[in-house]
N, C-alpha and C. Protein backbone atom coordinates (compact mmCIF):
# COMPACT_ATOMS: atom_id res chain seq x y z
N UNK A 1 0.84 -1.17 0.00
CA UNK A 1 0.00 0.00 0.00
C UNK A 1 0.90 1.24 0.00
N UNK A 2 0.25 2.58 -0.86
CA UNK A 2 1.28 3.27 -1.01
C UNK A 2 0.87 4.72 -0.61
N UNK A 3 1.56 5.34 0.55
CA UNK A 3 1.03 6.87 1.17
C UNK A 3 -0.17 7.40 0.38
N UNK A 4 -0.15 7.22 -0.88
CA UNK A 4 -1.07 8.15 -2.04
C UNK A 4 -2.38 7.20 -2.38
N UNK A 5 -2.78 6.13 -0.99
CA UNK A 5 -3.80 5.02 -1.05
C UNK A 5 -5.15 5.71 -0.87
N UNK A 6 -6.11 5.83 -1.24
CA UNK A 6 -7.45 6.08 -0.98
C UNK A 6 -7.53 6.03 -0.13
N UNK A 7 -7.80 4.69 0.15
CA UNK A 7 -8.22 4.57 1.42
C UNK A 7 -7.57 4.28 3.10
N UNK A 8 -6.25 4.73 2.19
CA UNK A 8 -5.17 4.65 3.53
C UNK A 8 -5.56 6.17 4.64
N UNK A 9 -5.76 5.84 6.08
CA UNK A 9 -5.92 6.98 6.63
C UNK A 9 -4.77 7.75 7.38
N UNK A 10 -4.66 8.73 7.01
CA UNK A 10 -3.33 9.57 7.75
C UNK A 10 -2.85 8.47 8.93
N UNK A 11 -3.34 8.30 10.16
CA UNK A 11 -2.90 7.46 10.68
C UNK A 11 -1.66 5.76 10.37
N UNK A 12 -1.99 5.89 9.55
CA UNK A 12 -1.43 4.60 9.05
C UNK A 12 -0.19 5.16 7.45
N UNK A 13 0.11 6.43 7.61
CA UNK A 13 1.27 6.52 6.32
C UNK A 13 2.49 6.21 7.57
N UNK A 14 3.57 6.24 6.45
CA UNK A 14 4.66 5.67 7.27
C UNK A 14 5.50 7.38 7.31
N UNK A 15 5.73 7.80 8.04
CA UNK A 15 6.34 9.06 8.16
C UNK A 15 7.65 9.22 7.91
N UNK A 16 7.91 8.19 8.41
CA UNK A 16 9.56 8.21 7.95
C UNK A 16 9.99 8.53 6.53
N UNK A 17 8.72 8.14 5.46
CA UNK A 17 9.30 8.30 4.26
C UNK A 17 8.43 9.22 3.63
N UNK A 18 8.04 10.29 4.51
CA UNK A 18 8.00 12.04 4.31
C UNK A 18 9.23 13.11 3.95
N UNK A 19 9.02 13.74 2.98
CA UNK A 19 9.98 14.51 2.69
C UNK A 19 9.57 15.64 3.79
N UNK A 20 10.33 16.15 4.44
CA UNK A 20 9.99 16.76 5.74
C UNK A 20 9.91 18.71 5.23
N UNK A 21 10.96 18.23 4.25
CA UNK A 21 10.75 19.73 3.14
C UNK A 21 9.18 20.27 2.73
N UNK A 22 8.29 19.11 2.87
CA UNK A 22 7.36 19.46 2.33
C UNK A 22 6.56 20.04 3.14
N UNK A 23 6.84 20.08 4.75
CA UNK A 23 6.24 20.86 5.69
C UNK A 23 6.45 21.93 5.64
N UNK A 24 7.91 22.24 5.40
CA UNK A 24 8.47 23.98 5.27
C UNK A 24 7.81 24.68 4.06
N UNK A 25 7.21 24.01 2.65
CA UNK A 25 6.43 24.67 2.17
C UNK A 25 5.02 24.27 2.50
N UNK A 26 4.21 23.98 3.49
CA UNK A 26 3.10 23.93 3.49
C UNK A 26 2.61 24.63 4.53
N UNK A 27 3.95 25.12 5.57
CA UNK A 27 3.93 26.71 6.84
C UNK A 27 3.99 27.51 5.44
N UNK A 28 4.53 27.74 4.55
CA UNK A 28 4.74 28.95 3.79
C UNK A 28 3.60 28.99 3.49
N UNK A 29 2.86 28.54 2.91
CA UNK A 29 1.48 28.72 1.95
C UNK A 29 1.04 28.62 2.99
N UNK A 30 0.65 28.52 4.23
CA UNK A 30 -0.63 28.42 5.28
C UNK A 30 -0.40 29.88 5.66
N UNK A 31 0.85 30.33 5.61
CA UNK A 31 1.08 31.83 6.34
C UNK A 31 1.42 32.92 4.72
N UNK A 32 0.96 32.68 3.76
CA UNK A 32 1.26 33.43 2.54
C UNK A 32 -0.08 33.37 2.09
N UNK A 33 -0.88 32.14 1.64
CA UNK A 33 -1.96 32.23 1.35
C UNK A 33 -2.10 32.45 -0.05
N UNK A 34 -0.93 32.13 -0.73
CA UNK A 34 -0.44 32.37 -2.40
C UNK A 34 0.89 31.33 -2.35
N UNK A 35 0.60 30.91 -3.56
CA UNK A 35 1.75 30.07 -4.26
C UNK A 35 3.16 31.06 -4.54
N UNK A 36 2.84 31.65 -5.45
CA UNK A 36 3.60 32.75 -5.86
C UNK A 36 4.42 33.66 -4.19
N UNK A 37 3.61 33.92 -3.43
CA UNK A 37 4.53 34.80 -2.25
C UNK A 37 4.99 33.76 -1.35
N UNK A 38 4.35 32.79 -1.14
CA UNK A 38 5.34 31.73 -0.55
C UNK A 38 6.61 31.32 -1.19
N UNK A 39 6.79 31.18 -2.81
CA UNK A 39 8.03 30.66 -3.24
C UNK A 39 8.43 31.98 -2.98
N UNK A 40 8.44 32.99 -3.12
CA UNK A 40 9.32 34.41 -3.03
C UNK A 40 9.89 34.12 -1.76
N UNK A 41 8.79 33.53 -0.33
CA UNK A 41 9.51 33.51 0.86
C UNK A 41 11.00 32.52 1.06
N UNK A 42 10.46 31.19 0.56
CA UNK A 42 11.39 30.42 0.18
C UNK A 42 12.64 30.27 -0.45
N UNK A 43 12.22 31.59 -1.61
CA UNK A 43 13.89 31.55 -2.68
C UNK A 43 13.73 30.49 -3.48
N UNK A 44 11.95 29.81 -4.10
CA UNK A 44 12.01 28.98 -4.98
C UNK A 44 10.74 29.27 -5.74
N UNK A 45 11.00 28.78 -7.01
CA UNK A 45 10.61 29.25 -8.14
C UNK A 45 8.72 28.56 -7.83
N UNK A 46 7.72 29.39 -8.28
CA UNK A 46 6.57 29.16 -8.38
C UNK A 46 6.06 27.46 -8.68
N UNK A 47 6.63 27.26 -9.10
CA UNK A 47 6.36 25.76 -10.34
C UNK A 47 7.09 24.72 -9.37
N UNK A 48 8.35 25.32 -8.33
CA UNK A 48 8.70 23.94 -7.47
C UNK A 48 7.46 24.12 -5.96
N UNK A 49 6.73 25.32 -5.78
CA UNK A 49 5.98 25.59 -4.18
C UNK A 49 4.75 24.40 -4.68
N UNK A 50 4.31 24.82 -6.47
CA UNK A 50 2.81 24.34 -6.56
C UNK A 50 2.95 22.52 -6.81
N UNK A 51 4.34 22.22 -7.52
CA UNK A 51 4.88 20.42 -7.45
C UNK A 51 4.71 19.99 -5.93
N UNK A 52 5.67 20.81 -4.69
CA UNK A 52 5.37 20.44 -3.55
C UNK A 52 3.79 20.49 -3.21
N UNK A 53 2.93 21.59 -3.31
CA UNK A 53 1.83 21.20 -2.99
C UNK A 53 1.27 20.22 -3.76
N UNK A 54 1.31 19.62 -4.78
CA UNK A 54 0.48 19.13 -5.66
C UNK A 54 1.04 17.18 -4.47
N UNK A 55 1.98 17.47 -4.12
CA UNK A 55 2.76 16.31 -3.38
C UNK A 55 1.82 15.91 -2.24
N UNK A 56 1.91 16.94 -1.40
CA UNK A 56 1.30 17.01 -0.14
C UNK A 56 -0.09 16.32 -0.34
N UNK A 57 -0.66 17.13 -1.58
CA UNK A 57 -2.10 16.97 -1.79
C UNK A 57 -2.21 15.30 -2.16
N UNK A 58 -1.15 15.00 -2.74
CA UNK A 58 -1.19 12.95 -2.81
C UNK A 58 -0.77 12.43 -1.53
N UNK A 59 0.02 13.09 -0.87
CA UNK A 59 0.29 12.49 0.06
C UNK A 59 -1.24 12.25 1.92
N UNK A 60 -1.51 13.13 1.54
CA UNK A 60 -2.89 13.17 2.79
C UNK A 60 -4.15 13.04 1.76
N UNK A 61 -4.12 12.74 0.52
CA UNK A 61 -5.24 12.49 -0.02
C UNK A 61 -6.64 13.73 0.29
N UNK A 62 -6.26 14.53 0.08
CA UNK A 62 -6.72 15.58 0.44
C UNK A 62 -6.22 17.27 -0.40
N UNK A 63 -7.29 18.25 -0.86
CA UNK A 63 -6.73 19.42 -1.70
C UNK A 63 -6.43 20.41 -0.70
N UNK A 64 -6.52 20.44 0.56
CA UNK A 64 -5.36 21.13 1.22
C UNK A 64 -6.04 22.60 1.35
N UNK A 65 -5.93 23.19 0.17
CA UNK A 65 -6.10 24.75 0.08
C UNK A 65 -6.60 24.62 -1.41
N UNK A 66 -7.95 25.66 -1.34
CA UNK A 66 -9.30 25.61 -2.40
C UNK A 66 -9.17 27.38 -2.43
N UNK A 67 -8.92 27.44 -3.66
CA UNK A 67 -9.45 28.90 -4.31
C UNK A 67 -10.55 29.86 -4.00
């Protein structure tokens, strides 16, 4: 079974094999509230903040942050 399982529940991913990077952009966008001013906070380009989110969003099976 693989982190990005349907029906796998947060409880049960294996954490260890979290990119832990992906927390430091997901404080940015919770406290930016934009793709674009979070990578500015970061020092990374638009297209690597929205790959990490697009990550996150497979990884908790879940869209995270809605327009």
């Amino acid at each position: 079974m693989t982190a990005s399982h349907p029906s796998m529940t947060i409880h049960e991913l294996d954490f260890r094999k979290i990119d832990l990077n992906l927390l430091v952009v997901f404080h940015a966008l919770m406290q930016e509230q934009s793709v674009s001013r979070a990578a500015a906070r970061l020092y990374l380009g638009p297209s690597a903040v929205s790959m990490s989110l697009r990550r996150l969003r497979e990884l908790f099976n879940d869209e995270l942050f809605i327009r």
